[in-house]
C-alpha atoms as a PDB file:
ATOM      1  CA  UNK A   1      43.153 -38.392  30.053  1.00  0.00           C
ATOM      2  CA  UNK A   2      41.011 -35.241  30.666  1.00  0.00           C
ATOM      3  CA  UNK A   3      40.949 -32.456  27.695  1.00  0.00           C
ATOM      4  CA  UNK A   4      39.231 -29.045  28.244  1.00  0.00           C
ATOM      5  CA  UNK A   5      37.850 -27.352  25.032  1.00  0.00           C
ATOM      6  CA  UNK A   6      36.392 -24.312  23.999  1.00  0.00           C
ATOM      7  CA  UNK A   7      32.526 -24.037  24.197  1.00  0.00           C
ATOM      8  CA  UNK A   8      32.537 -24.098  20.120  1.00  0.00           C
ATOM      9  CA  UNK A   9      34.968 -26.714  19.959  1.00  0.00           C
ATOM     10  CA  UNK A  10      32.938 -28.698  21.947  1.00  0.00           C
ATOM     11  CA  UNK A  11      29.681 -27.602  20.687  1.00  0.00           C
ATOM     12  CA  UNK A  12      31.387 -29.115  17.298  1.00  0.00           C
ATOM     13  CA  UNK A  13      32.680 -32.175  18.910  1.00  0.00           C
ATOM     14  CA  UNK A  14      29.205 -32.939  19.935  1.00  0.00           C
ATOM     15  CA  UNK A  15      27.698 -31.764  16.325  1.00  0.00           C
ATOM     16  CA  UNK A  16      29.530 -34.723  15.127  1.00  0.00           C
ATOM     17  CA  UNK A  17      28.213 -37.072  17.395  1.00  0.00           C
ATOM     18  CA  UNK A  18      24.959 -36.127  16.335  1.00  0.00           C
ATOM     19  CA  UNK A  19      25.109 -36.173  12.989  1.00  0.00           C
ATOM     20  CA  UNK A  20      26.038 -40.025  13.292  1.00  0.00           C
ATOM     21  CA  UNK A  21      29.405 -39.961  11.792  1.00  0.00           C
ATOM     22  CA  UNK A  22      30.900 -40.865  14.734  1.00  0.00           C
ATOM     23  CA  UNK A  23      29.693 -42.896  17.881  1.00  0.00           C
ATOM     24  CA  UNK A  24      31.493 -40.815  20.452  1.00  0.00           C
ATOM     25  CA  UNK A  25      33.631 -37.433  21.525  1.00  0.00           C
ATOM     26  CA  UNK A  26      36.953 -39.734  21.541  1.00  0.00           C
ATOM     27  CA  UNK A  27      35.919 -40.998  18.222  1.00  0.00           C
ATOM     28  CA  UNK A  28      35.944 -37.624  17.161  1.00  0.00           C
ATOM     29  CA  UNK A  29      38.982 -36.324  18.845  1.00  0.00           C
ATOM     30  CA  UNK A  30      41.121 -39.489  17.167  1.00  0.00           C
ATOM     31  CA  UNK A  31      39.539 -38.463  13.757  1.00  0.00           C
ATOM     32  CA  UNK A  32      40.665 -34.977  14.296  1.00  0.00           C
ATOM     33  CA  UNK A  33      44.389 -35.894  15.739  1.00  0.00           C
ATOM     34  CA  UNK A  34      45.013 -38.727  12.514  1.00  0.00           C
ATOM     35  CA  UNK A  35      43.822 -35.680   9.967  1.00  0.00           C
ATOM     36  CA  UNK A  36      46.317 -33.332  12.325  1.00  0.00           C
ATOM     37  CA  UNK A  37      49.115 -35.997  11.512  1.00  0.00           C
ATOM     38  CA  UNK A  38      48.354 -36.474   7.831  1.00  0.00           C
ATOM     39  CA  UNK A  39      48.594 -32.754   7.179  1.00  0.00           C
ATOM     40  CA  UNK A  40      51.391 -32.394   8.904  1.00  0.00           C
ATOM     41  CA  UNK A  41      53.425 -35.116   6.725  1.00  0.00           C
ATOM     42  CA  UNK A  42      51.904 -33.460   3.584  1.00  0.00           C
ATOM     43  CA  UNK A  43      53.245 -30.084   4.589  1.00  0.00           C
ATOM     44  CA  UNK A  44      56.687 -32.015   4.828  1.00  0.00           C
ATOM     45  CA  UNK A  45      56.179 -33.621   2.097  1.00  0.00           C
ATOM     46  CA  UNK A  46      55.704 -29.865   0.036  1.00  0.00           C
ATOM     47  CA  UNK A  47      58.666 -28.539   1.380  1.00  0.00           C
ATOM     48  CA  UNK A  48      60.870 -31.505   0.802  1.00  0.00           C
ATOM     49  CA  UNK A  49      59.310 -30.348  -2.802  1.00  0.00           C
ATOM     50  CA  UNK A  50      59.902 -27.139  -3.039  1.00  0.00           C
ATOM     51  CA  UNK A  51      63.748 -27.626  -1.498  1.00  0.00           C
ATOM     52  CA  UNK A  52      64.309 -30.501  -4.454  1.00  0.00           C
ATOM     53  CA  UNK A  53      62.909 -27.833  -6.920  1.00  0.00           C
ATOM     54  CA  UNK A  54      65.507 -24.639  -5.860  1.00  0.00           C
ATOM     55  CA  UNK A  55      68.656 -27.771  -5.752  1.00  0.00           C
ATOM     56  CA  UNK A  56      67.924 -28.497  -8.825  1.00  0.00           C
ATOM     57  CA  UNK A  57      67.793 -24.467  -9.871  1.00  0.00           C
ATOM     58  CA  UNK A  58      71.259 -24.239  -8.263  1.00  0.00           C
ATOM     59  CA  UNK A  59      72.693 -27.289 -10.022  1.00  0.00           C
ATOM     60  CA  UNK A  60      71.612 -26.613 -13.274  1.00  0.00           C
ATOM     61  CA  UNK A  61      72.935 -22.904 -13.150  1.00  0.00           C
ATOM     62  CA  UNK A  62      76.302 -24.647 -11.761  1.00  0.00           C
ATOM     63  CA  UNK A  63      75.863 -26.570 -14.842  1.00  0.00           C
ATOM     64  CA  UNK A  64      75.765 -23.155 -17.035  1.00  0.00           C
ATOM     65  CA  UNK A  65      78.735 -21.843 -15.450  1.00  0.00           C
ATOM     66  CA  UNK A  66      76.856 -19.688 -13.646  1.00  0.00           C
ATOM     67  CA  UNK A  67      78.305 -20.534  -9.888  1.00  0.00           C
ATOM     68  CA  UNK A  68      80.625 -17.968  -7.940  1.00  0.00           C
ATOM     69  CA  UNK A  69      83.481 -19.412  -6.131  1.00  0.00           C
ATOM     70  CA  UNK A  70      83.578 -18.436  -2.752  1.00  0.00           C
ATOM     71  CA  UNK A  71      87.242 -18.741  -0.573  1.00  0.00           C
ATOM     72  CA  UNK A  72      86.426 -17.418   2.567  1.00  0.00           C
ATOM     73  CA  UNK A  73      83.864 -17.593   5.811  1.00  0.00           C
ATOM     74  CA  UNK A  74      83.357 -13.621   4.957  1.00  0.00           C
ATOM     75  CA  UNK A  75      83.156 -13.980   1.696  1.00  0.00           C
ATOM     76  CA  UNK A  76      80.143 -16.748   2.982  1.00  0.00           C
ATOM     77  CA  UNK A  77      78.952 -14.728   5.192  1.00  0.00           C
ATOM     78  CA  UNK A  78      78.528 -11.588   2.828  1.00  0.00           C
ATOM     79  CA  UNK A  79      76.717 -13.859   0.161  1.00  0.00           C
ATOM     80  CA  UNK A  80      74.232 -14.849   2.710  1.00  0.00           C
ATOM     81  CA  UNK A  81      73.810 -10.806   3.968  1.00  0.00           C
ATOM     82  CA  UNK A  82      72.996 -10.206   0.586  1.00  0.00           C
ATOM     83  CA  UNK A  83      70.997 -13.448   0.406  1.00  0.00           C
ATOM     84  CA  UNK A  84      68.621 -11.717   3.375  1.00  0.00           C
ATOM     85  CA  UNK A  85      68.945  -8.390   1.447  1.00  0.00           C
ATOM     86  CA  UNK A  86      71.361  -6.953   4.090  1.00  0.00           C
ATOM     87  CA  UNK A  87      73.705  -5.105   1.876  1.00  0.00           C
END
């Protein structure tokens, strides 16, 4: 496989050589792609989160009585306009 990067890129690829913390640019470049997939399952991992937190919001105000019945697709469709702060 043959990657082309940036003169800084590199320039840090090869910094980390050098300091000793790695013994190679592939070393370095595997480091780099396992951090790449460990932030991307905490950044899942936050939203799954956050979407838990705002459920729960909606159930408990369910809970209080405070849910609207809606009937109809436009009647759906106009609480989501207003949900974008169309109307």
């Amino acid at each position: 496989m043959h990657i082309s990067l940036t003169r800084e890129l590199e320039s840090r690829v090869k910094a980390k050589v050098e300091s000793g913390l790695y013994n190679n640019a592939s070393e370095v470049i595997r480091e780099a792609l396992r951090f790449m997939d460990a932030h991307e399952e905490w950044i899942y991992e936050i939203k799954l989160a956050r979407l838990r937190e705002q459920l729960q919001v909606g159930v408990d105000q369910l809970d209080r009585g405070e849910g609207i019945e809606i009937e109809t697709r436009k009647g759906l469709d106009r609480l989501f306009d207003a949900a974008r702060g169309d109307l």
